[in-house]
PDB file of N, CA and C in Angstrom:
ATOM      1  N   UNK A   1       0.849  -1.172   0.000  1.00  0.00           N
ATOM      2  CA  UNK A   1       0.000   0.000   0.000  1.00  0.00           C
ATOM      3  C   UNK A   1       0.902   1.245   0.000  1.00  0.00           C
ATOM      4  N   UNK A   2       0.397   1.915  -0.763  1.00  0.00           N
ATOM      5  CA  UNK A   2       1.138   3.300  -0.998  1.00  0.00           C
ATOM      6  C   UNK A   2       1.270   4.455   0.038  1.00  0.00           C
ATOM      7  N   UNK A   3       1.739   5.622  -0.226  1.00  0.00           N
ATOM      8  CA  UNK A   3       1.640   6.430   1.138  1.00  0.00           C
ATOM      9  C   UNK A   3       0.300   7.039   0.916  1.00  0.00           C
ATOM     10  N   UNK A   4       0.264   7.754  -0.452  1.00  0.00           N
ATOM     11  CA  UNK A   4      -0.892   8.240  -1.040  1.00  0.00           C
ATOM     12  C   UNK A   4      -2.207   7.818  -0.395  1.00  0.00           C
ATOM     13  N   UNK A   5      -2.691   6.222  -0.468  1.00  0.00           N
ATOM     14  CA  UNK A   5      -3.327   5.234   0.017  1.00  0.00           C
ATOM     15  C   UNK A   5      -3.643   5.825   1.131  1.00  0.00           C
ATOM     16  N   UNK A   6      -2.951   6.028   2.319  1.00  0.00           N
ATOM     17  CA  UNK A   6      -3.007   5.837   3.701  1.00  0.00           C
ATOM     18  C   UNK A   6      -3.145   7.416   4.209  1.00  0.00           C
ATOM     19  N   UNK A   7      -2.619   8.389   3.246  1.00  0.00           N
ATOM     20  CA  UNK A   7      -2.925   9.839   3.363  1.00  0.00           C
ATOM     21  C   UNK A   7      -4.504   9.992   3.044  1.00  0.00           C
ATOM     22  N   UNK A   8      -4.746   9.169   1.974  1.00  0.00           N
ATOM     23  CA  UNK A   8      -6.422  10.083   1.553  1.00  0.00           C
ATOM     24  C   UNK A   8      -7.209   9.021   2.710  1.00  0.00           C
ATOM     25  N   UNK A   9      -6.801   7.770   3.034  1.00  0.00           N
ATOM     26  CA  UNK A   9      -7.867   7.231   4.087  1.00  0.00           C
ATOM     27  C   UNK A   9      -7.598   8.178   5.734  1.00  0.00           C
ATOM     28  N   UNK A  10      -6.747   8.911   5.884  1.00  0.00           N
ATOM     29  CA  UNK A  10      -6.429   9.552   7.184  1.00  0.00           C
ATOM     30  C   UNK A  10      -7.723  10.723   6.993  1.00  0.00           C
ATOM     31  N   UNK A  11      -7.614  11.307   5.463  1.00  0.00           N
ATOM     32  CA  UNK A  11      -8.181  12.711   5.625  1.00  0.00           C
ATOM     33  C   UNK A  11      -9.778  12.185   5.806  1.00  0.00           C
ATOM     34  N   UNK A  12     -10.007  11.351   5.123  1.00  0.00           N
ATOM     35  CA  UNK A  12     -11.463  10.736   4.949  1.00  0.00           C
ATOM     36  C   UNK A  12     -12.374  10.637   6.143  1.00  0.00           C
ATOM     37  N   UNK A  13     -10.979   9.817   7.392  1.00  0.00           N
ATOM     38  CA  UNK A  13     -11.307   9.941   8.606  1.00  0.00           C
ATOM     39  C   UNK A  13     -11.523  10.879   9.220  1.00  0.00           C
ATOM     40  N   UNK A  14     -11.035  11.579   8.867  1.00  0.00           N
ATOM     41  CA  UNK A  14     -10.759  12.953   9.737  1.00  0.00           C
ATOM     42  C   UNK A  14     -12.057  14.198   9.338  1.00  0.00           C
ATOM     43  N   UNK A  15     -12.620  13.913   7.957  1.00  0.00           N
ATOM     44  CA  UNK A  15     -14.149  14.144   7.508  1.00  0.00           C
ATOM     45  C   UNK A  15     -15.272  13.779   8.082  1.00  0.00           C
ATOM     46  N   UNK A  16     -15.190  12.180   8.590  1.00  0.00           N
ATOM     47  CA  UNK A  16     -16.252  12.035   9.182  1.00  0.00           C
ATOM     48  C   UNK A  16     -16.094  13.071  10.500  1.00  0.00           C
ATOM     49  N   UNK A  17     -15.351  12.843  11.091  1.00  0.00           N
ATOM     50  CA  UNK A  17     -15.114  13.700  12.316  1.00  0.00           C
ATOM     51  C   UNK A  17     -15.139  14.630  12.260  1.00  0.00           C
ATOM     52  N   UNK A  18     -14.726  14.962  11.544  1.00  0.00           N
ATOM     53  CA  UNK A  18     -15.568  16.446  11.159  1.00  0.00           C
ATOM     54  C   UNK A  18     -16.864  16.764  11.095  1.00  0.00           C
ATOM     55  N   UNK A  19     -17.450  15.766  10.340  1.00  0.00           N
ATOM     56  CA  UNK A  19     -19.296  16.231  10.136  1.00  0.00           C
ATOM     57  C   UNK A  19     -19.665  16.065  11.585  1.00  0.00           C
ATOM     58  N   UNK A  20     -18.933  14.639  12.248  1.00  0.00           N
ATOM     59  CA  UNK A  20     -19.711  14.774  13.703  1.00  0.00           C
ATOM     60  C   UNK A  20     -19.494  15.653  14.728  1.00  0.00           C
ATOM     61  N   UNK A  21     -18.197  16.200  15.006  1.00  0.00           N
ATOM     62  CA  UNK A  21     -18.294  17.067  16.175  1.00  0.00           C
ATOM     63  C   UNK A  21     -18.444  18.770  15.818  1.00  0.00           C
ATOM     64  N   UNK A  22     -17.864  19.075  14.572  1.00  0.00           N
ATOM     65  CA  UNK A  22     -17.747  20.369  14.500  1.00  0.00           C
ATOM     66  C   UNK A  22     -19.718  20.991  13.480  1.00  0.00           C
ATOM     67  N   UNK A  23     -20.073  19.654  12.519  1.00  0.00           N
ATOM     68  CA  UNK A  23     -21.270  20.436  12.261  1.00  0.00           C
ATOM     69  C   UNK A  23     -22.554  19.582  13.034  1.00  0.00           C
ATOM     70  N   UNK A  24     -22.275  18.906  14.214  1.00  0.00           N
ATOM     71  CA  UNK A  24     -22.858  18.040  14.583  1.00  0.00           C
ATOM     72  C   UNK A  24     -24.038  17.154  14.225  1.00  0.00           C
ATOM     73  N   UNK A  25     -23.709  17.079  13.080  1.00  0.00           N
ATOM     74  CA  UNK A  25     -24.454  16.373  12.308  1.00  0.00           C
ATOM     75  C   UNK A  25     -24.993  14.886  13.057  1.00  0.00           C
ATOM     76  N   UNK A  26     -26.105  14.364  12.876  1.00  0.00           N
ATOM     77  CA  UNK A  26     -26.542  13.280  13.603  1.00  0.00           C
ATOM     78  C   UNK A  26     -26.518  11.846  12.977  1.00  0.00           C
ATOM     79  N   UNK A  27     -26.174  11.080  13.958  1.00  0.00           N
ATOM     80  CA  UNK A  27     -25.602   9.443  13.420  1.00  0.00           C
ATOM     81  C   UNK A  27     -26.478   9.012  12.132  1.00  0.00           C
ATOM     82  N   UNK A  28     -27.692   9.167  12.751  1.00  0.00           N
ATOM     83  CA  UNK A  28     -28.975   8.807  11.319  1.00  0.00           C
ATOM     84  C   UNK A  28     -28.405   9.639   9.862  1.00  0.00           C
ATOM     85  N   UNK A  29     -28.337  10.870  10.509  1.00  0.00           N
ATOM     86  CA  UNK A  29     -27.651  11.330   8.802  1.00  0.00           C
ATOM     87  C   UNK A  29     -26.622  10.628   8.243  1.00  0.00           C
ATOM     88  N   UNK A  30     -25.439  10.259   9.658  1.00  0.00           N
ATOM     89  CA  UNK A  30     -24.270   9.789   8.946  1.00  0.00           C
ATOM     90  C   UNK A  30     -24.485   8.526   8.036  1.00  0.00           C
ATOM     91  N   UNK A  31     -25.197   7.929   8.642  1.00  0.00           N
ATOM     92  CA  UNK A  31     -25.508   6.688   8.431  1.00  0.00           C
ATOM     93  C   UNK A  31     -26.410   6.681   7.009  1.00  0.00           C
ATOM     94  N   UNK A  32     -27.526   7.277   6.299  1.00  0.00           N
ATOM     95  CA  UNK A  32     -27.961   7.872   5.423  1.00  0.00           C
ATOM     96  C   UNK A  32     -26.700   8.389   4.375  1.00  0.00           C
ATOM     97  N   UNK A  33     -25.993   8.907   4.444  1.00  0.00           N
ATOM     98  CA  UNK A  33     -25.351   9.666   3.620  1.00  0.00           C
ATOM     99  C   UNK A  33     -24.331   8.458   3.438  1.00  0.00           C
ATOM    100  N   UNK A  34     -23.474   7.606   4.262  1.00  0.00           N
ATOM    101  CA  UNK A  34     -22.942   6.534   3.630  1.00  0.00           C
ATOM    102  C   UNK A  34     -23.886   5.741   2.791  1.00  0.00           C
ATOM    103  N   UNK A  35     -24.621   4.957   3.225  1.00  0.00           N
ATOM    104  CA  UNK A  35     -25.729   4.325   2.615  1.00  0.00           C
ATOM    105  C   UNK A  35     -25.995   5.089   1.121  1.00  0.00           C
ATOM    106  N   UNK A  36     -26.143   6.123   0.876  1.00  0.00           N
ATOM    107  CA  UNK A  36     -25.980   6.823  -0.759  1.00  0.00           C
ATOM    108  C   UNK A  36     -24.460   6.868  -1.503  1.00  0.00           C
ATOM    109  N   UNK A  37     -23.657   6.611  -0.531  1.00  0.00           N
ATOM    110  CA  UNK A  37     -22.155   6.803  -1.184  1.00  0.00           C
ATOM    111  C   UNK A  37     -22.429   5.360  -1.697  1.00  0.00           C
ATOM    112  N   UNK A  38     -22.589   4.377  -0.593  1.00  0.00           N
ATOM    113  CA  UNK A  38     -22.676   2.776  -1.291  1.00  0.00           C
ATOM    114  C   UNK A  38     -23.189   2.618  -2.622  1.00  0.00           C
ATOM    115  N   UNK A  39     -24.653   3.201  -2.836  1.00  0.00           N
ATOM    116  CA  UNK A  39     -25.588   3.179  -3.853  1.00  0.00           C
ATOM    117  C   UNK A  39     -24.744   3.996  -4.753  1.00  0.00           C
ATOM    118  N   UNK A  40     -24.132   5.064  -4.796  1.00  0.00           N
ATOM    119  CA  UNK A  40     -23.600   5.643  -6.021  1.00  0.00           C
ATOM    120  C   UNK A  40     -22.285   4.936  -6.345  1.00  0.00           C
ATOM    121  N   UNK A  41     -21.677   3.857  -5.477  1.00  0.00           N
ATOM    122  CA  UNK A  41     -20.785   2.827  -5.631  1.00  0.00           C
ATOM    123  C   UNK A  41     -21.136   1.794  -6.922  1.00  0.00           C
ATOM    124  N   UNK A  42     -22.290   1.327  -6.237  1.00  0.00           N
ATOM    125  CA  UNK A  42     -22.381   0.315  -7.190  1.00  0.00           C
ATOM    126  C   UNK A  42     -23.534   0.849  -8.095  1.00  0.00           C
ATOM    127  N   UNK A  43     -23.524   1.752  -8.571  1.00  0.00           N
ATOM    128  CA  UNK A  43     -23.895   2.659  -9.748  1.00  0.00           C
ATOM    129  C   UNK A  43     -23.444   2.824 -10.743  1.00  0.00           C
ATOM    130  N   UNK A  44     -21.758   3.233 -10.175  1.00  0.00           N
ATOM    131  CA  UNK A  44     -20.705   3.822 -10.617  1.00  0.00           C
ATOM    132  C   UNK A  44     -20.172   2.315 -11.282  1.00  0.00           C
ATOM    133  N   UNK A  45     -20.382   1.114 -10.876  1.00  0.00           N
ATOM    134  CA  UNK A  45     -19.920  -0.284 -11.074  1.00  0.00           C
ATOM    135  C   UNK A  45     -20.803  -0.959 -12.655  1.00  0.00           C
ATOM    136  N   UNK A  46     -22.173  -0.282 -12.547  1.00  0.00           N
ATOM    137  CA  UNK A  46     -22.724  -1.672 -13.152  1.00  0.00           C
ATOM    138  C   UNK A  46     -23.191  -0.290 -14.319  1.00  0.00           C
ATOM    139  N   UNK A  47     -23.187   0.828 -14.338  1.00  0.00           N
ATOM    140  CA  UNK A  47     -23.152   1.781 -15.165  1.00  0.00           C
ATOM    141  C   UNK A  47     -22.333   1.237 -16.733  1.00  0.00           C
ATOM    142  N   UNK A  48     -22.767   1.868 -18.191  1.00  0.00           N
ATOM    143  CA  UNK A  48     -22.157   1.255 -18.901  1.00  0.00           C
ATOM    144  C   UNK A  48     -21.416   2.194 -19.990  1.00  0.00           C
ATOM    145  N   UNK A  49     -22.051   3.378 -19.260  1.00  0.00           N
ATOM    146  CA  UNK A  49     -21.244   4.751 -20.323  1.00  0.00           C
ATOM    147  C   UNK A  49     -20.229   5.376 -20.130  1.00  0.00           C
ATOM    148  N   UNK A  50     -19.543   5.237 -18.755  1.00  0.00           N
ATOM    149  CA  UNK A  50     -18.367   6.026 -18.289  1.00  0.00           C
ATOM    150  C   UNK A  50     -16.988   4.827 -18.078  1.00  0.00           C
ATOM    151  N   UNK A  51     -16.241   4.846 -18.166  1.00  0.00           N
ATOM    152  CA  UNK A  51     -14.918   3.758 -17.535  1.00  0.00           C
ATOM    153  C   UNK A  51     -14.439   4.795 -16.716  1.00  0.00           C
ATOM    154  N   UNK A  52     -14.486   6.138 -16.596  1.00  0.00           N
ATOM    155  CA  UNK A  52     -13.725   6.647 -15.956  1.00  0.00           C
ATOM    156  C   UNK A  52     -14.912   6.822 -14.650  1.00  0.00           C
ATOM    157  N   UNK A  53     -16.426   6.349 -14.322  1.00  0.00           N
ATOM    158  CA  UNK A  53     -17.019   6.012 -13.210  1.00  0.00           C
ATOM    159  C   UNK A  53     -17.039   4.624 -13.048  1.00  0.00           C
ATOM    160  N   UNK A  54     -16.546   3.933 -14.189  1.00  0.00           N
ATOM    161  CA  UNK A  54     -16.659   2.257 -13.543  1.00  0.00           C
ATOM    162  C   UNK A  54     -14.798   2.163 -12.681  1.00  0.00           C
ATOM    163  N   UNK A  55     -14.522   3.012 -13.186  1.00  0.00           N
ATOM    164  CA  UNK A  55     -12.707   3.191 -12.856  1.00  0.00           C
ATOM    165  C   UNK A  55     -12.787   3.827 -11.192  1.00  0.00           C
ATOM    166  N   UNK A  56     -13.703   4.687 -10.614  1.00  0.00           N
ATOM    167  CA  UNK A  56     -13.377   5.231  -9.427  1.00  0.00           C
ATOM    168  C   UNK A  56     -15.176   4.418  -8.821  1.00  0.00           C
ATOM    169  N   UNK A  57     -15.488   3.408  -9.068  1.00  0.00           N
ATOM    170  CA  UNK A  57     -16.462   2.571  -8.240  1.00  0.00           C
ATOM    171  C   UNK A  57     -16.101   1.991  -7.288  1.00  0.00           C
ATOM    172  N   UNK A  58     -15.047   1.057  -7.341  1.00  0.00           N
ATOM    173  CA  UNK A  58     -15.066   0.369  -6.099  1.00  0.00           C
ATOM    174  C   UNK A  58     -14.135   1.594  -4.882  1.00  0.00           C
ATOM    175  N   UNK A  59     -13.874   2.961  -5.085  1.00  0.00           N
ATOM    176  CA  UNK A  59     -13.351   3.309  -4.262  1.00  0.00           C
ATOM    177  C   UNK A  59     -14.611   3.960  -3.536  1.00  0.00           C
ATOM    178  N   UNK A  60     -15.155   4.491  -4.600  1.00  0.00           N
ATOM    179  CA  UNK A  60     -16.661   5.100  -4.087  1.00  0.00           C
ATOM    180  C   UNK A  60     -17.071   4.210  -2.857  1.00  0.00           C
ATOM    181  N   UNK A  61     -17.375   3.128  -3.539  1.00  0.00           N
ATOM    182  CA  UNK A  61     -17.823   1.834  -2.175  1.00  0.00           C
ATOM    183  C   UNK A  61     -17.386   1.474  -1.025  1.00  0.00           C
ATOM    184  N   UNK A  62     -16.155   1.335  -1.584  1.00  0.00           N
ATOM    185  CA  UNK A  62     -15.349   1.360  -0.141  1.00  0.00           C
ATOM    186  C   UNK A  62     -15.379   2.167   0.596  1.00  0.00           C
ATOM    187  N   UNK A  63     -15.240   4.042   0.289  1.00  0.00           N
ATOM    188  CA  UNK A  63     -15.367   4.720   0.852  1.00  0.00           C
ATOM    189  C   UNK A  63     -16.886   4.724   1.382  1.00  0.00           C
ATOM    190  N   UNK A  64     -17.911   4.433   0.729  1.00  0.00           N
ATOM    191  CA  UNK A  64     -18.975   4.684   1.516  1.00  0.00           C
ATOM    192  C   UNK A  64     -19.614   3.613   2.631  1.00  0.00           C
ATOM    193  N   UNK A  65     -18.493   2.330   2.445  1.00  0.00           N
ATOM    194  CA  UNK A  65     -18.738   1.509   3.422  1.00  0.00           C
ATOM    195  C   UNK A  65     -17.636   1.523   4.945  1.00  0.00           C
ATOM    196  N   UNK A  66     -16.641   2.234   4.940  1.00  0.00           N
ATOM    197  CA  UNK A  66     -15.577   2.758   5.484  1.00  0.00           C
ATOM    198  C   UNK A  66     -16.355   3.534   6.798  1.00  0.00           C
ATOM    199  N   UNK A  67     -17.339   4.950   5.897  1.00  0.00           N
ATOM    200  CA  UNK A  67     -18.108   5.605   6.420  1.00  0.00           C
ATOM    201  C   UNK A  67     -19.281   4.831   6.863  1.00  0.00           C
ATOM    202  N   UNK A  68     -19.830   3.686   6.774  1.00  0.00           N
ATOM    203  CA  UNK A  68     -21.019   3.351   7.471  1.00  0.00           C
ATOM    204  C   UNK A  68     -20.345   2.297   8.822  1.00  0.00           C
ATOM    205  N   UNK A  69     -19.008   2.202   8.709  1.00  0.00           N
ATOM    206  CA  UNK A  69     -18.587   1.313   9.871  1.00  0.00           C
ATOM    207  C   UNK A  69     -18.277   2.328  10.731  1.00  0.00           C
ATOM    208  N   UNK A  70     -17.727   3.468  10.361  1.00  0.00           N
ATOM    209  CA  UNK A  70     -17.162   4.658  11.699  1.00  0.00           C
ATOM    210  C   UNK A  70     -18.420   5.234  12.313  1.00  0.00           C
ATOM    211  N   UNK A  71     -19.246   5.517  11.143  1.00  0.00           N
ATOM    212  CA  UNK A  71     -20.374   5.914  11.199  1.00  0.00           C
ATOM    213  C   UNK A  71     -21.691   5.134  12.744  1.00  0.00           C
ATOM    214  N   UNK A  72     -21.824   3.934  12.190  1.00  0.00           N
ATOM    215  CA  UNK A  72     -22.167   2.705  12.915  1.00  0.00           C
ATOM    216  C   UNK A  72     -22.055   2.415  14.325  1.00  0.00           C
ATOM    217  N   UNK A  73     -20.768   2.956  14.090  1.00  0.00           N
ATOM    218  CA  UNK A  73     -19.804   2.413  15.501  1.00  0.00           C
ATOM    219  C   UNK A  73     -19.743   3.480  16.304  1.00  0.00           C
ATOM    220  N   UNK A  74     -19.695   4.874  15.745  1.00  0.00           N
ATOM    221  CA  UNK A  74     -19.650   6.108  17.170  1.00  0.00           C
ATOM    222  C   UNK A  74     -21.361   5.917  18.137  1.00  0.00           C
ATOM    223  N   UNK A  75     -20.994   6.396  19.284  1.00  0.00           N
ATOM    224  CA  UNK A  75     -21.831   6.332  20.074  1.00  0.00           C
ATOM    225  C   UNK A  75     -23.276   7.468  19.881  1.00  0.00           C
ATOM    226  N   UNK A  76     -24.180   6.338  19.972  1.00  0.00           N
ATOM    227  CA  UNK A  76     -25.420   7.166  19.384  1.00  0.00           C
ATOM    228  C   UNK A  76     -25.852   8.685  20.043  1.00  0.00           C
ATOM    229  N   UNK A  77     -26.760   9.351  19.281  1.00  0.00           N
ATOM    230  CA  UNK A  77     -26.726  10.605  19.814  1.00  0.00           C
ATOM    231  C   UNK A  77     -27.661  10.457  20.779  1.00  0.00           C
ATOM    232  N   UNK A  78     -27.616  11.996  21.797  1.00  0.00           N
ATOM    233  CA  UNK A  78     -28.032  11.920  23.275  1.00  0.00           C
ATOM    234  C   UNK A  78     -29.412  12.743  22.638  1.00  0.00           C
ATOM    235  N   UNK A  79     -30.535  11.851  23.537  1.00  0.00           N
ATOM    236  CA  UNK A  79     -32.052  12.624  23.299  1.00  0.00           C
ATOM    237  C   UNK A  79     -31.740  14.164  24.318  1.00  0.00           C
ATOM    238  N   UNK A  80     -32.474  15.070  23.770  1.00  0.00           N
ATOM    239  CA  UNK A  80     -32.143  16.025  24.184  1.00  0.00           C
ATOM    240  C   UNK A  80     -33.618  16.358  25.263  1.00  0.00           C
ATOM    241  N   UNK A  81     -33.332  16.679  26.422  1.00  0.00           N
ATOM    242  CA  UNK A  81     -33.919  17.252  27.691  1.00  0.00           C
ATOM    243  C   UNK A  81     -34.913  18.266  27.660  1.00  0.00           C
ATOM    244  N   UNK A  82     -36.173  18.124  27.887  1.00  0.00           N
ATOM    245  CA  UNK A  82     -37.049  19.377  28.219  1.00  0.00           C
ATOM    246  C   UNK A  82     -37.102  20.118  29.207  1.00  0.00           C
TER     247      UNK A  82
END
């Protein structure tokens, strides 16, 4: 694996974490918005007019399944108090 490789999966990480603490975006969204990266994954896969979207599919996927495991896995959000 390249350095390249391990630089764009750091920043990727560092995106989700971003949407969650600084625009506090909520797990259901996160979770939603991977779930569409997946779908435009294998879009991008079984599509028959582009090579240069069948060419960046399985990263799409990965990335949007990457994001539904960090996603998944942070601790759910707190109901908020009346």
């Amino acid at each position: 694996m390249t350095t390249a490789f391990w630089i764009s999966i750091g920043i990727y990480i560092i995106s989700i974490v971003f949407f969650k603490i600084i625009f506090h975006v909520k797990r259901d969204i996160l979770l939603t918005m991977a779930m569409w990266c997946m779908l435009g994954g294998i879009f991008f896969l079984v599509q028959p007019l582009s090579a240069f979207l069948f060419h960046y599919g399985i990263a799409v996927l990965g990335y949007g399944l990457l994001w539904w495991n960090i996603a998944n896995n942070s601790k759910p959000d707190e109901a908020k108090q009346n």
